[in-house]
Protein backbone atom coordinates (compact mmCIF):
# COMPACT_ATOMS: atom_id res chain seq x y z
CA UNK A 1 -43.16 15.29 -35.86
CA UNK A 2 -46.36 16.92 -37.52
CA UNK A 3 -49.84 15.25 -37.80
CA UNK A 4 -49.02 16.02 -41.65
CA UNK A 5 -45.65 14.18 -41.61
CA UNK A 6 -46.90 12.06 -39.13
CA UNK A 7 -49.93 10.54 -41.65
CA UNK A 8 -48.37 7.24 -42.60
CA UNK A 9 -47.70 6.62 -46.15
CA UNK A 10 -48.63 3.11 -47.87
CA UNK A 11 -47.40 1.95 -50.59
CA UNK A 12 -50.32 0.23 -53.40
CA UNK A 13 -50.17 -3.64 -54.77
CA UNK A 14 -49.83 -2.86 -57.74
CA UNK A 15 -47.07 -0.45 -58.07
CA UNK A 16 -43.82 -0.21 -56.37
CA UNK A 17 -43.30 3.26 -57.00
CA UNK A 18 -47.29 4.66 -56.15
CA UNK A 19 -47.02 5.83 -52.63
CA UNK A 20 -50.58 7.13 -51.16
CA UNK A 21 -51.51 8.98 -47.95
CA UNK A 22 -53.18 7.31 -45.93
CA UNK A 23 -55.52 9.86 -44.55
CA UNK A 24 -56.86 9.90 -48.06
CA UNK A 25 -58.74 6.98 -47.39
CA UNK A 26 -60.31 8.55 -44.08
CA UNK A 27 -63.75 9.52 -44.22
CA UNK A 28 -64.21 13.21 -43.51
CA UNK A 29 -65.75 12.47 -40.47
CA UNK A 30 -63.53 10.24 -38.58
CA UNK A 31 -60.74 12.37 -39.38
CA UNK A 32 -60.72 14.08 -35.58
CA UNK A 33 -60.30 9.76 -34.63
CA UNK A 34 -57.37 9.54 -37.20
CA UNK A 35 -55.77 12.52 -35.55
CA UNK A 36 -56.22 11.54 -31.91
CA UNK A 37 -54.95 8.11 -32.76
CA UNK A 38 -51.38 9.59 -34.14
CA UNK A 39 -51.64 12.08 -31.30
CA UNK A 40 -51.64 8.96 -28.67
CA UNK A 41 -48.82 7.81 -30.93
CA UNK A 42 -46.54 10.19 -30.76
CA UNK A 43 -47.37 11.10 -26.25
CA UNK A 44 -47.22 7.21 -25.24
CA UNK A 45 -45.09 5.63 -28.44
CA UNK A 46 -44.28 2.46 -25.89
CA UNK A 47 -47.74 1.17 -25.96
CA UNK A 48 -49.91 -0.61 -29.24
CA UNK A 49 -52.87 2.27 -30.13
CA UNK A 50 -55.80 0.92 -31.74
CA UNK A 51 -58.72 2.55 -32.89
CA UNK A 52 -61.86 2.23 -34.99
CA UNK A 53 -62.31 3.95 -38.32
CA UNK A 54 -64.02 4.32 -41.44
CA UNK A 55 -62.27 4.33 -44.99
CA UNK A 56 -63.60 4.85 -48.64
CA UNK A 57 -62.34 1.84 -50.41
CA UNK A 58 -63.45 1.29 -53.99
CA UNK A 59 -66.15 3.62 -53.90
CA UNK A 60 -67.33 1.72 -50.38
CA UNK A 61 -67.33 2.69 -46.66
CA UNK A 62 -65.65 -0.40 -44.79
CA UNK A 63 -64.51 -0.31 -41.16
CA UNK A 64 -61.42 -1.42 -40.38
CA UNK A 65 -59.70 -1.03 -37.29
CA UNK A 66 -56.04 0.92 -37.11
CA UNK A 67 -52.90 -0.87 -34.66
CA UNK A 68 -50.23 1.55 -34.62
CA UNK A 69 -47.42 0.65 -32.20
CA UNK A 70 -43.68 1.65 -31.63
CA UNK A 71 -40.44 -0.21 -31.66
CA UNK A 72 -37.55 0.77 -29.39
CA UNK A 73 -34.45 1.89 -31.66
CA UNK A 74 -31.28 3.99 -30.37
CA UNK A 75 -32.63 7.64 -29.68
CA UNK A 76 -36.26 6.85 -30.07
CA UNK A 77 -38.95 4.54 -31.85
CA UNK A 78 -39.88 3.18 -35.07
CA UNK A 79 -43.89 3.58 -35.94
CA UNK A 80 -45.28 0.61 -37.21
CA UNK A 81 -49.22 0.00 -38.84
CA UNK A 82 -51.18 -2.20 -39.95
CA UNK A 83 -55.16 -2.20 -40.96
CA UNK A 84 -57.41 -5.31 -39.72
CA UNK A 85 -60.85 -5.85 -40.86
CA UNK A 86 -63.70 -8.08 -39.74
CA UNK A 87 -65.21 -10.62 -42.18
CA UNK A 88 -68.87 -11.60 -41.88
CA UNK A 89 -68.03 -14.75 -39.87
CA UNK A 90 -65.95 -12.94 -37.15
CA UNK A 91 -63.28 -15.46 -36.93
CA UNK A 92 -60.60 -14.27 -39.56
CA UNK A 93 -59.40 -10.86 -39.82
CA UNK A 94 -59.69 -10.88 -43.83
CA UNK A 95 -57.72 -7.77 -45.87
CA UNK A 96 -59.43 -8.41 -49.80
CA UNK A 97 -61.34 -5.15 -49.19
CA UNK A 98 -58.49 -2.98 -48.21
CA UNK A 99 -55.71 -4.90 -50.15
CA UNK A 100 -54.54 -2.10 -51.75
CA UNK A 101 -53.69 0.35 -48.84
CA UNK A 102 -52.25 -2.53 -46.66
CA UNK A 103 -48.39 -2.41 -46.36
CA UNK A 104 -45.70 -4.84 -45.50
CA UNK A 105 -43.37 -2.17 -43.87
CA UNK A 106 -42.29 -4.58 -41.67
CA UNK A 107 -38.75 -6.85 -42.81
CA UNK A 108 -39.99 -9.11 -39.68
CA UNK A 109 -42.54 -11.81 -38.58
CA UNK A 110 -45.20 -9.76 -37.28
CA UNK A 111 -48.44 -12.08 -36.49
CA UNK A 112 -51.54 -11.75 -34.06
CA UNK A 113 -52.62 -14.83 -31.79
CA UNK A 114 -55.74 -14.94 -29.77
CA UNK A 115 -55.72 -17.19 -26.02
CA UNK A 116 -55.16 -20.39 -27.87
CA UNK A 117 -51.79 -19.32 -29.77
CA UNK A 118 -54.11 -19.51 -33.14
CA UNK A 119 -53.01 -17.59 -35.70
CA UNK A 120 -55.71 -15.01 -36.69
CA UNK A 121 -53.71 -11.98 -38.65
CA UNK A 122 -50.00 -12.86 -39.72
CA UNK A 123 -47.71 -10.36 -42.39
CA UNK A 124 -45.81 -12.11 -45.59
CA UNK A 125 -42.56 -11.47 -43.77
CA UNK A 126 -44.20 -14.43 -40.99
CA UNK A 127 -45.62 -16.44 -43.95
CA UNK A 128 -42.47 -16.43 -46.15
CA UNK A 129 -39.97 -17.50 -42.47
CA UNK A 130 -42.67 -20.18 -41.89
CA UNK A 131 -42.73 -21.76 -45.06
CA UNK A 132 -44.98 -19.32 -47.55
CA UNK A 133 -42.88 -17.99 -50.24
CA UNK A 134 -45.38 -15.09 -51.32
CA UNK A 135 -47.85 -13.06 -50.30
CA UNK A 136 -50.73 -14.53 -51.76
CA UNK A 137 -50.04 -18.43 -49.93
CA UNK A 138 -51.14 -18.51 -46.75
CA UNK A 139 -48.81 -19.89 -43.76
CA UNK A 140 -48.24 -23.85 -43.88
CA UNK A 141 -48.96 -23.41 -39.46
CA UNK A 142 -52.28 -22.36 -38.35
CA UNK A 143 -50.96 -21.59 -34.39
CA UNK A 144 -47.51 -20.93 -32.85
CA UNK A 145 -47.81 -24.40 -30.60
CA UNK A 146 -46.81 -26.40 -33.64
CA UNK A 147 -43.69 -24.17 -33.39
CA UNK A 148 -41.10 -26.56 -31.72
CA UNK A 149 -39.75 -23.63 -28.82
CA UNK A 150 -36.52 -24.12 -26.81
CA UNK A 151 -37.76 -24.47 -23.19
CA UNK A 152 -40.92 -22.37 -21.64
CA UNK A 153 -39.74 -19.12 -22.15
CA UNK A 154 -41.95 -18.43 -24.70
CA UNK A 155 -45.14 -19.56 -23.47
CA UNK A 156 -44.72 -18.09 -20.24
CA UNK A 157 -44.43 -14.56 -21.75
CA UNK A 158 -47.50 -14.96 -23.83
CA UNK A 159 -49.79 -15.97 -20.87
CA UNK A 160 -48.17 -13.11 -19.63
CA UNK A 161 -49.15 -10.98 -22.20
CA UNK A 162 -52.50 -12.19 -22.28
CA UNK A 163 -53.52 -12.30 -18.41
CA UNK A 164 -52.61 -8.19 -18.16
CA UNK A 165 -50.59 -8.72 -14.72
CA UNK A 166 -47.45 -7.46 -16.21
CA UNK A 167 -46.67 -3.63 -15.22
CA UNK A 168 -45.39 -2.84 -18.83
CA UNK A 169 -47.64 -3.68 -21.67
CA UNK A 170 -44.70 -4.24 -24.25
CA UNK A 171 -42.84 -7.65 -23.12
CA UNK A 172 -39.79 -8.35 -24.63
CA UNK A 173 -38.18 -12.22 -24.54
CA UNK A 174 -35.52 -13.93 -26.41
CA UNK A 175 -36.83 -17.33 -27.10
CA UNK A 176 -35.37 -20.58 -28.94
CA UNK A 177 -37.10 -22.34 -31.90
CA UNK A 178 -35.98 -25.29 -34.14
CA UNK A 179 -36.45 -24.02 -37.33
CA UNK A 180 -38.02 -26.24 -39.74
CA UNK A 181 -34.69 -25.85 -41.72
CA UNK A 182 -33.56 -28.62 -38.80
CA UNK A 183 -31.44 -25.27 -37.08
CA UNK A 184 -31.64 -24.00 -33.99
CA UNK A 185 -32.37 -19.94 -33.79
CA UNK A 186 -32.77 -17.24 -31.43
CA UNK A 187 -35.57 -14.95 -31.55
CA UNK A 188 -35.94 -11.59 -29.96
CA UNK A 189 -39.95 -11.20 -29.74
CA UNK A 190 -41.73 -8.40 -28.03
CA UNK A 191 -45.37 -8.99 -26.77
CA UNK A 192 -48.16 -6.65 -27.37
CA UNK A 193 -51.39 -7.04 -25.85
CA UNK A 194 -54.46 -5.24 -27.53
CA UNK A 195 -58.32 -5.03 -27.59
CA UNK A 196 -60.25 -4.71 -30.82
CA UNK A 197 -62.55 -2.18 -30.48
CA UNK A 198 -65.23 -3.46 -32.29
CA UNK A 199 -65.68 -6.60 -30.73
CA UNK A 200 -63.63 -6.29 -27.69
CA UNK A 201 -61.72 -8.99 -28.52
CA UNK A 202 -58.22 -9.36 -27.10
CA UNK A 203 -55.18 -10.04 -28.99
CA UNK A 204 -51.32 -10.49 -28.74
CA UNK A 205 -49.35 -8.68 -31.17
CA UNK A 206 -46.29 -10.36 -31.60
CA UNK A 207 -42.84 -9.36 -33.57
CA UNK A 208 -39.93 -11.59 -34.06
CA UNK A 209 -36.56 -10.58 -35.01
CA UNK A 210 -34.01 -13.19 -35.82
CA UNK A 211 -31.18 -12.41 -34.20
CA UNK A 212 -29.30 -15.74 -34.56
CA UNK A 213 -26.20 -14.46 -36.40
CA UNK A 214 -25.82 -11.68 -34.17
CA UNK A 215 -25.47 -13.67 -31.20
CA UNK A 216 -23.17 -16.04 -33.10
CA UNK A 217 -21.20 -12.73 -34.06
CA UNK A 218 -21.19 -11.63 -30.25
CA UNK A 219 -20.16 -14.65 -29.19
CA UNK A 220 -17.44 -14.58 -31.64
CA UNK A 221 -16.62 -11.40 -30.54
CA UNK A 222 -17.01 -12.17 -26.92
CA UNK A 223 -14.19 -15.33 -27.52
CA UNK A 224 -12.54 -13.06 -29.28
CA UNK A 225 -12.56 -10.06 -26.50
CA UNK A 226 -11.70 -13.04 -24.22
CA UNK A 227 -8.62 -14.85 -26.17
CA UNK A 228 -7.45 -10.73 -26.66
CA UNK A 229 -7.80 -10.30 -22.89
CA UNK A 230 -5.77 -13.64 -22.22
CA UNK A 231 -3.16 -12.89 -24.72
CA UNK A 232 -3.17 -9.57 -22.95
CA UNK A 233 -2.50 -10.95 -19.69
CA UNK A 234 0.02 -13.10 -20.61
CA UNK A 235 1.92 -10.45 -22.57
CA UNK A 236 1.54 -8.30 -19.44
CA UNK A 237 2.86 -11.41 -17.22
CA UNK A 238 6.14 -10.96 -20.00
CA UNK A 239 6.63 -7.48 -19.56
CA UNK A 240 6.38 -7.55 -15.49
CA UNK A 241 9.06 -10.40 -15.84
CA UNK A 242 11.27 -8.66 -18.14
CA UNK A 243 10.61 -5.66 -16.50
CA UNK A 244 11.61 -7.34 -13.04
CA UNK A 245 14.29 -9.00 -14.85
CA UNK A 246 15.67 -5.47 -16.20
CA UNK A 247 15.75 -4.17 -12.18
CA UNK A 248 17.67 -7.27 -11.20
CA UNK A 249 19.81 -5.99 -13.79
CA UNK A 250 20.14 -2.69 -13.17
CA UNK A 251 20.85 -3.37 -9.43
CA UNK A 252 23.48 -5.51 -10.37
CA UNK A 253 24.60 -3.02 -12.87
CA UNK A 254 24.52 -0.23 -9.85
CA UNK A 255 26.50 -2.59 -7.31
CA UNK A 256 29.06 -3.41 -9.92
CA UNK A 257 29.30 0.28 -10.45
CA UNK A 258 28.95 1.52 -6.72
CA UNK A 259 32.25 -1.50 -6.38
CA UNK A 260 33.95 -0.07 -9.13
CA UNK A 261 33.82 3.11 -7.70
CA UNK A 262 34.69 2.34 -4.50
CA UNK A 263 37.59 0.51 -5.53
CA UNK A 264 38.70 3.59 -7.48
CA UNK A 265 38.65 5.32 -4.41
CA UNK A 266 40.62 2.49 -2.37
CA UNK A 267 43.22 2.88 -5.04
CA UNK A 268 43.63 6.17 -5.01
CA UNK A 269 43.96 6.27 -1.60
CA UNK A 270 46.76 3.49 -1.67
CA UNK A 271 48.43 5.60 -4.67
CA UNK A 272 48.05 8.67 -2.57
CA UNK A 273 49.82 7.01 0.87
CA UNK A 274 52.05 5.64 -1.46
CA UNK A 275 53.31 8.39 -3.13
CA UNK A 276 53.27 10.31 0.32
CA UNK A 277 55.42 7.91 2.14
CA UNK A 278 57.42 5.85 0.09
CA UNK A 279 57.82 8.76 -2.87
CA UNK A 280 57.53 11.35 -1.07
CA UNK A 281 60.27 9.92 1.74
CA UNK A 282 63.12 8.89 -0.98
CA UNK A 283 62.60 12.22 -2.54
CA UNK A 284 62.86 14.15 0.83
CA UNK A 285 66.50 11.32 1.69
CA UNK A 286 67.42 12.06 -1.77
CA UNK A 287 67.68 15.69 -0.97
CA UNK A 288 69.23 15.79 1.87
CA UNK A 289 71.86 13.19 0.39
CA UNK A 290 72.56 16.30 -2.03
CA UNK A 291 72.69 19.14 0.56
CA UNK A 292 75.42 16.89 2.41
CA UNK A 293 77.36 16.52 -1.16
CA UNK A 294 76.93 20.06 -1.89
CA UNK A 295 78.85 20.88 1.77
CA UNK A 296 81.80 18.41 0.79
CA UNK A 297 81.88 19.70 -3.41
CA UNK A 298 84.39 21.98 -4.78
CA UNK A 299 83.66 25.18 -6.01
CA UNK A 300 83.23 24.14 -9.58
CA UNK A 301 80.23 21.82 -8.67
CA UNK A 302 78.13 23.88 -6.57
CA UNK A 303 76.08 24.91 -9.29
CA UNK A 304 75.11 21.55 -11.20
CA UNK A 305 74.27 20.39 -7.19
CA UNK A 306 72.01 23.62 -6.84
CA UNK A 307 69.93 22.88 -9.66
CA UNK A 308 70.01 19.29 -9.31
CA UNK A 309 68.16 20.28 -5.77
CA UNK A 310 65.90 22.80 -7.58
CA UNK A 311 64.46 20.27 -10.27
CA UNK A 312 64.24 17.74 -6.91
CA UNK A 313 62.31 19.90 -5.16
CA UNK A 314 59.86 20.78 -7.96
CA UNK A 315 59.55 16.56 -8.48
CA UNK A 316 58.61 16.61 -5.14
CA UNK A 317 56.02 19.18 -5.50
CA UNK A 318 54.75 17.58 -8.24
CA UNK A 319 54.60 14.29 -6.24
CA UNK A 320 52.96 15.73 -3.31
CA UNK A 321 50.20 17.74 -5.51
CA UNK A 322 49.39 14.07 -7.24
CA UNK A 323 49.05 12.23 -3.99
CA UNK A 324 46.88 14.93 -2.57
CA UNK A 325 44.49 15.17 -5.80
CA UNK A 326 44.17 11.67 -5.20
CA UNK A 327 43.26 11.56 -1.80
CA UNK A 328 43.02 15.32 -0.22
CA UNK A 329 43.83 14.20 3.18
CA UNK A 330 42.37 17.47 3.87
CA UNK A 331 38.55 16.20 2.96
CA UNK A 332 39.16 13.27 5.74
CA UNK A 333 40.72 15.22 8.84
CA UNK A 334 38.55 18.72 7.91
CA UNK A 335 35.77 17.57 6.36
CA UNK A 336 34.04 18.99 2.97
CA UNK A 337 33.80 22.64 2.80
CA UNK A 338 37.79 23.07 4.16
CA UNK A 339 38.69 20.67 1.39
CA UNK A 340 36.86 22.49 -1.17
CA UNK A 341 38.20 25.73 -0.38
CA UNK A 342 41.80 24.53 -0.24
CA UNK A 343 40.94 22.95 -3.84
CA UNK A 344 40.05 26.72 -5.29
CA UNK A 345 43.14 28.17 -4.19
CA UNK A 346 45.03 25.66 -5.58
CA UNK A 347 43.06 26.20 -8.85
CA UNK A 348 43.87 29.82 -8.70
CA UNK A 349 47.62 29.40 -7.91
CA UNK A 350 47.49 26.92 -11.15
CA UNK A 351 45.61 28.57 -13.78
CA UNK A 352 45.55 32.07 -12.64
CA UNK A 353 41.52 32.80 -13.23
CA UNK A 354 39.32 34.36 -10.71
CA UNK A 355 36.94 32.33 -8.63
CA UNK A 356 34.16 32.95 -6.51
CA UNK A 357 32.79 30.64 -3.98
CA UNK A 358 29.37 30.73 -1.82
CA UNK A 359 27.86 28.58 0.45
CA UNK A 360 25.48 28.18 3.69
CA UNK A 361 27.32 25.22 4.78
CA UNK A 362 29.56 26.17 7.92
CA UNK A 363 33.20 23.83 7.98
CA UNK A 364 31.74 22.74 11.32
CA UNK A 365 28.72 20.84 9.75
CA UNK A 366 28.35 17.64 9.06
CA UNK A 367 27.97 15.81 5.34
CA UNK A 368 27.83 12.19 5.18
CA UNK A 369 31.28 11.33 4.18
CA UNK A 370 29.94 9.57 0.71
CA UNK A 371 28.06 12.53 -0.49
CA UNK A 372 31.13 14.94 0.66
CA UNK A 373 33.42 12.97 -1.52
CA UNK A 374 30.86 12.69 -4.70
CA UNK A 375 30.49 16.73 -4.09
CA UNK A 376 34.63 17.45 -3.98
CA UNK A 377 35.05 14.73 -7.01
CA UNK A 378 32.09 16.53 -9.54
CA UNK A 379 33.93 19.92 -8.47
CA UNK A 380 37.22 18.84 -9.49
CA UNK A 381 36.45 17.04 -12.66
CA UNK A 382 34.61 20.23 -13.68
CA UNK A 383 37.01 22.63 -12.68
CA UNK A 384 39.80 20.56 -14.56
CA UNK A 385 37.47 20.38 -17.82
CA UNK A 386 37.15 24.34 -17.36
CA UNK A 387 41.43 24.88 -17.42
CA UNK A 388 41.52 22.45 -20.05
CA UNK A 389 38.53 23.53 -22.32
CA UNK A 390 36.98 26.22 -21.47
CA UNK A 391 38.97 29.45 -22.08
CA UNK A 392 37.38 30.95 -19.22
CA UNK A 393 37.86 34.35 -17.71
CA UNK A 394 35.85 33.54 -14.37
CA UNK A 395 34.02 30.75 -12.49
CA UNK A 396 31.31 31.19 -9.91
CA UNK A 397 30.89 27.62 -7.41
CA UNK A 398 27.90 27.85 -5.12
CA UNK A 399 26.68 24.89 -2.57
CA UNK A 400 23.54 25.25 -0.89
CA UNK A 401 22.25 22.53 1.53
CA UNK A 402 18.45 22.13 3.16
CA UNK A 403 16.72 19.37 4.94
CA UNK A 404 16.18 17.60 2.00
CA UNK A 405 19.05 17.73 -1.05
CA UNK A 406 22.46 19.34 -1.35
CA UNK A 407 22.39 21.74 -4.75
CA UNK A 408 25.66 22.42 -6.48
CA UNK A 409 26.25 25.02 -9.60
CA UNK A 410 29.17 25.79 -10.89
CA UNK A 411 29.39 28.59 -13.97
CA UNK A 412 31.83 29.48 -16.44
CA UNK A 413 32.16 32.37 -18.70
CA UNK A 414 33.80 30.16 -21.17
CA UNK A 415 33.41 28.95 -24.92
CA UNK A 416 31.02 26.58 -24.22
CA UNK A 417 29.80 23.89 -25.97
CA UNK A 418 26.63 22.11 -27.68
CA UNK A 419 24.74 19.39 -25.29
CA UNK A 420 24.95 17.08 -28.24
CA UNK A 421 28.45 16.74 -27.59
CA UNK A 422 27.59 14.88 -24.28
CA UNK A 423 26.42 12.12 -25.94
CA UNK A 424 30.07 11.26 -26.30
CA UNK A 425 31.02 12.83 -23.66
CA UNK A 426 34.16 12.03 -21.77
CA UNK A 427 34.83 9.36 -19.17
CA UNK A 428 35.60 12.37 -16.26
CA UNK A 429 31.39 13.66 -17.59
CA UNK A 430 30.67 9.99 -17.16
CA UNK A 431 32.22 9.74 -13.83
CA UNK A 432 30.43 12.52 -12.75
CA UNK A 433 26.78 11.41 -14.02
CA UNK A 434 27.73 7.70 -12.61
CA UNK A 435 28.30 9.26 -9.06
CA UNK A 436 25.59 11.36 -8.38
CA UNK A 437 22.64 8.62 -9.70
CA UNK A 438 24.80 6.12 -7.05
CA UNK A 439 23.50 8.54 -4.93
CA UNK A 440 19.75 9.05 -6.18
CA UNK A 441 20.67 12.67 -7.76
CA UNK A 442 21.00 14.56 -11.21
CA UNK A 443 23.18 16.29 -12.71
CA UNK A 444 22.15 18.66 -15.76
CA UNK A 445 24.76 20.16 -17.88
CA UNK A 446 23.56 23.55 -19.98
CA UNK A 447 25.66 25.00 -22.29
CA UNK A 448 25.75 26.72 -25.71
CA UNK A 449 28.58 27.57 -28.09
CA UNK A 450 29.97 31.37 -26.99
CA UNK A 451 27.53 31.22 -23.87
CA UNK A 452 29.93 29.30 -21.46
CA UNK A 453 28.44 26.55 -19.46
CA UNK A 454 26.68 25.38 -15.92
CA UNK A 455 26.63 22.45 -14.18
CA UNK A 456 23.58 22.19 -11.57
CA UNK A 457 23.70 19.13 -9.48
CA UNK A 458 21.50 17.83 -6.53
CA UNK A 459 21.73 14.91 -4.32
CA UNK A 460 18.99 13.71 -1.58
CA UNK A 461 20.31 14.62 1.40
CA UNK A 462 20.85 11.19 3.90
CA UNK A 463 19.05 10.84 7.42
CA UNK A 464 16.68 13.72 6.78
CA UNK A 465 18.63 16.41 8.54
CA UNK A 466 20.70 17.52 5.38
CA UNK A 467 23.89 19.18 7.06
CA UNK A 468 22.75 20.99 9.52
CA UNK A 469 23.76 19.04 12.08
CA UNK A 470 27.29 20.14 13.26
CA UNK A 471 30.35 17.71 13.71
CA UNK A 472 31.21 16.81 17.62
C-alpha cells in the first residue's frame, strides 16, 4: 500500500456519493505528521496510532486528534479512523466542527470509555444497537455499567485494558449481555488502550461485533457435525456386522465347498475301487469263461467267440481307463510328478497331439498330498477342454515350485476363445477356480479368438519349504 492509496477517504454528510481525501483537510504543515501516522499504520497495524493534527475546516484551523487502528481479518487487517476533537470544557469529545469529514465506516459498535466505563466518544452504529435510531440522537446509556453483562468477563478485560499490564495492547474477549430487547447475546469485543495526545488522557477503544447468530449457527453445525458423526458410527457399527456377518458366510460357504469337494473325491475313489474290483474282476471271469468256450466250440463258432473276446477286452479297457481317471492310483503310490507324466502319455496315445512337459520338481520330492491332487485335477480338466475345444496342434505344461508357491502354465496353440465367455463358463472352469481359492491361490485364464489360450495358476506352498523336501 502507498501513502497515496493509503490517505483514507471520507465520505461528506450531506452526500452519499461525495467522497473527499482526507489529506485535503491537512494543513500543509502537519502533512510530514499525517504521513508518519499512516507510516506507523501500515509497520505495527496491531496497535491503535494516534496523533495530533491540524485541519482547515470551514475556512478554520481546528485540532483534532487522528485514532487509526487495525482489525484482524483472514490474510491481514482492516484500517479503521476516526477524528476526535476537544470542546472548550474538556469533558466531551464534540464532532460539530468537523462533522462533515467524520465517517461511520464502521457496521459495528465502536465507543470510547474513560476509567469509570463513561461513555465519552461513541459511533451511530453503538447509538442505533443501544437504543438511538439516528445519528443525530444521542445514546439512551451514558456508561457501559448500566449494560447488564453475563458474568465478569467483561469488566475484567477492561481493567485490563486500562491498568497496561497486559503484554499485547489489543485484548480480545467474548462477553455476554442481556440485550434490552429481553435476549441474551454474545459479543466479540477487542480492547484498545490509547493516550490522547493533547491532554494525555487515557482511553479504551472498544469494538463490538455481534456474533450471536454465528455461534447459534456453529452450534447448529457443531450438533449437526455431532448427530453426522453418530449416525456415522452407527452405520460403520452396520457395515463391520454385515461385513463380519458376510465372513461367517463365506467360511461356511468355503467348508461346504472344501466338503463337497472332498466328498467328490471320496466318491471317485469308491467308483474307481469299484470299477477296479468288482468291474474290472467280472470282466476279467467273463473272459476267461469265453476262452474256455472257445476251446470246447466247433469250428463254425470260433469267430463270433473271437470277437465277442475282442469287444470284451476293449470294455475292459475302457473300464480300467475310467477307474484310473477317477482315482490314478498312480498319484497315491508315486506321488505327483509320476502321475502327471503317466497322464501326458495317455493324452498323447488318445488324441495324437504333441506335448511338452518341464519342471524342477524331481518324482522324489515331496507335495502335500492336497495341493498334488488340486495340481493333477486343474491339468486334466484343461487338457480335456483342449481335445474337446481347442483344435490344437501342440501344448506346452510347465510346473515350477519355490519356497513359497507352486506355478503352473499350461499353453495351447488352439482357437481360443474370448474371456467373456468365462463368465458362463463351464462347471470343469468352475471346478478348477473352486479348487485352487480352497487352497489360497489363483488361477488366470488368457485367451483370445485365433491366439489359443494359457492357463497360469499358483498356489501358496504349505509348511514353508515348498517341495523341496524329498519323500523318505
Amino acid at each position: 500500500m502507498n501513502e497515496a492509496a493509503a490517505a483514507l477517504l471520507w465520505q461528506s454528510s450531506g452526500s452519499s456519493s461525495t467522497v473527499l481525501p482526507f489529506s485535503k483537510f491537512v494543513l500543509p504543515e502537519d502533512a510530514e505528521l499525517f504521513l508518519n501516522h499512516l507510516r506507523r499504520c501500515r509497520s505495527q497495524p496491531q496497535n491503535p496510532n494516534l496523533t495530533r493534527l491540524r485541519l482547515e475546516v470551514a475556512e478554520q484551523a481546528i485540532s483534532v486528534d487522528l485514532l487509526t487502528f487495525g482489525t484482524p481479518v483472514q490474510g491481514g487487517y482492516v484500517f479503521r479512523s476516526c477524528l476526535i476533537s476537544r470542546s472548550a470544557k474538556g469533558s466531551l469529545f464534540h464532532l460539530e466542527s468537523v462533522s462533515q469529514l467524520v465517517p461511520d465506516l464502521l457496521h459495528n459498535p465502536l465507543v470510547a470509555v474513560n476509567r469509570q466505563a463513561e461513555i465519552v466518544w461513541s459511533n451511530s452504529a453503538f447509538r442505533r444497537f443501544f437504543g438511538a435510531p439516528t445519528m443525530e440522537q444521542s445514546c439512551c446509556i451514558t456508561s457501559l455499567r448500566g449494560i447488564q453483562w453475563a458474568g465478569a468477563e467483561f469488566a475484567q478485560k477492561l481493567e485490563t485494558a486500562f491498568s497496561g499490564k497486559a503484554k499485547a495492547q489489543v485484548l480480545l474477549a467474548d462477553c455476554g449481555m442481556h440485550h434490552r430487547a429481553g435476549a441474551m447475546l454474545t459479543l466479540s469485543i477487542i480492547f484498545r488502550r490509547l493516550r490522547l495526545a493533547a491532554s494525555e488522557e487515557t482511553l479504551v477503544l472498544i469494538e463490538m461485533q455481534n456474533v450471536t447468530e454465528r455461534l447459534r449457527a456453529e452450534a447448529s453445525r457443531d450438533l449437526l457435525l455431532e448427530e453426522t458423526e453418530r449416525m456415522s458410527q452407527q452405520l460403520e457399527g452396520r457395515v463391520r456386522l454385515r461385513t463380519k456377518e458376510l465372513s461367517i458366510a463365506n467360511n461356511r460357504l468355503q467348508d461346504l465347498s472344501s466338503a463337497m469337494i472332498d466328498a467328490q473325491e471320496r466318491e471317485r475313489r469308491r467308483l474307481a475301487v469299484e470299477l477296479h474290483d468288482e468291474v474290472g474282476q467280472g470282466l476279467t471271469a467273463l473272459n476267461l469263461m469265453l476262452a474256455e468256450v472257445s476251446r470246447h466250440s466247433s469250428s463254425g463258432q470260433e469267430k463270433p467267440l473271437a470277437e465277442a473276446r475282442l469287444a470284451l477286452a476293449r470294455v475292459a479297457e475302457q473300464v480300467r481307463m475310467l477307474s484310473l481317471s477317477l482315482r490314478p492310483q498312480v498319484l497315491d503310490d508315486f506321488g505327483l510328478i509320476t502321475a502327471l507324466k503317466w497322464h501326458f502319455e495317455q493324452f498323447k496315445k488318445l488324441t495324437r497331439l504333441p506335448l511338452s512337459f518341464s519342471t524342477n520338481v524331481g518324482s522324489r520330492f515331496h507335495v502335500e498330498p492336497t495341493i498334488a491332487l488340486t495340481i493333477y485335477r486343474v491339468t486334466q480338466e484343461a487338457l480335456n477342454n483342449i481335445a474337446k475345444h481347442a483344435a490344437a496342434k501342440k501344448v506346452q505344461v510347465r510346473l515350477n515350485c519355490s519356497k513359497s508357491k507352486y506355478l503352473l502354465n499350461i499353453k495351447d496353440d488352439g482357437r481360443g476363445f474370448s474371456v467373456d465367455m468365462l463368465a458362463t463358463a463351464s462347471t470343469g472352469l468352475s471346478g478348477m477356480r473352486e479348487r485352487v481359492r480352497l487352497l489360497g491361490g489363483e488361477i488366470h485364464i488368457e485367451s483370445a479368438p485365433g491366439n489359443g489360450t494359457r492357463i497360469q495358476c499358483s498356489i501358496p506352498a504349505r509348511g514353508g519349504d515348498g517341495c523341496m523336501r524329498k519323500t523318505t
